[in-house]
Protein backbone atom coordinates (compact mmCIF):
# COMPACT_ATOMS: atom_id res chain seq x y z
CA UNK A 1 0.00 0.00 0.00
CA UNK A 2 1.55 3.31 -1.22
CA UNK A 3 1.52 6.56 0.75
CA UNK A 4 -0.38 9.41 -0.72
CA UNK A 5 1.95 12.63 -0.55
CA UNK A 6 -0.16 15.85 0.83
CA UNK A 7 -1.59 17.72 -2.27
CA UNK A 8 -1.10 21.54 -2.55
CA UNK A 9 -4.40 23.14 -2.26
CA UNK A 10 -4.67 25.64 -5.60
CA UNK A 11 -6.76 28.04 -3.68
CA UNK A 12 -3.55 28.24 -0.90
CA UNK A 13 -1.84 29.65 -3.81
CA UNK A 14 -1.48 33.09 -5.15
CA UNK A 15 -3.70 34.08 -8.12
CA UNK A 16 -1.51 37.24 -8.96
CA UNK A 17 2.00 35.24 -8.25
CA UNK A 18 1.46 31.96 -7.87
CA UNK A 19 3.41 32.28 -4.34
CA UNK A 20 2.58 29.66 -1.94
CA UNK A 21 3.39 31.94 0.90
CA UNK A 22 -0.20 33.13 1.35
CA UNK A 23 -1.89 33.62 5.12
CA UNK A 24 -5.06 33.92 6.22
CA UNK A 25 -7.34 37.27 6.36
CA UNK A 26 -8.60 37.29 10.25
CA UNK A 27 -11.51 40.14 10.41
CA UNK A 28 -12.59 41.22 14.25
CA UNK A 29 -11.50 42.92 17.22
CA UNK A 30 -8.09 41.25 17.59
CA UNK A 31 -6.68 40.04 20.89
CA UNK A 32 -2.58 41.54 21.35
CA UNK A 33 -1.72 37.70 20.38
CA UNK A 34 -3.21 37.89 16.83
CA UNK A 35 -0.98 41.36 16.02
CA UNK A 36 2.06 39.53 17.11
CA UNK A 37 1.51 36.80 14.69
CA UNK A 38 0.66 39.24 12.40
CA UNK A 39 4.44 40.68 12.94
CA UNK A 40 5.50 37.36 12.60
CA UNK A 41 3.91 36.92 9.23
CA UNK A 42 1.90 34.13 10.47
CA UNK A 43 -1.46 36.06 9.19
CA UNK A 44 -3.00 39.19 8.14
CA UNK A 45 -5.55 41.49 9.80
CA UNK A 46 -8.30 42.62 7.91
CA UNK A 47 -9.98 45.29 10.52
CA UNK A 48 -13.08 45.08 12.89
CA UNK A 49 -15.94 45.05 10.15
CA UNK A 50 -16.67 42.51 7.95
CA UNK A 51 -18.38 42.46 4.60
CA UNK A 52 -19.51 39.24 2.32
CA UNK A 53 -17.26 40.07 -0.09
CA UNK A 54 -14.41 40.59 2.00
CA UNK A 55 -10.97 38.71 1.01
CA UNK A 56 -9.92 35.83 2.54
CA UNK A 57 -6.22 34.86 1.68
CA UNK A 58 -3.21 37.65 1.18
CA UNK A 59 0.18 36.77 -0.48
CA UNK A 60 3.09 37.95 1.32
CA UNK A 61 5.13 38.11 -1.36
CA UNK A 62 2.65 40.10 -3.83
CA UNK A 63 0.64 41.62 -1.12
CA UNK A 64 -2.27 40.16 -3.53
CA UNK A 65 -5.51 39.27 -1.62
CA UNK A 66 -8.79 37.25 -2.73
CA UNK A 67 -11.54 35.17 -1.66
């Protein structure tokens, strides 16, 4: 029995730069925690209100973000 190997999700990629190094978009009054990982690249804050067409993803390396 083989071993499946992990596949890349396409949507985890960058649609401007085909980066992998995307992060989430985390919307809401953010606890001190969530703007350190923000320094630490971990994620990206998207501000207190939220819309339904809001972004979810952002490219670090582009600064790109989508739904």
């Amino acid at each position: 029995m083989s071993k499946m190997m992990p596949r890349l999700s396409r949507r985890r990629l960058c649609p401007t730069c085909r980066s992998a190094r995307t992060v989430p978009i985390i919307y809401g009054n953010p606890p001190t925690t969530l703007f350190e990982a923000e320094a630490r690249g971990e994620l990206r804050l998207g501000g207190c209100i939220r819309g339904p067409d809001d972004p979810k993803r952002a490219c670090l390396d582009c600064g790109a973000d989508w739904r």
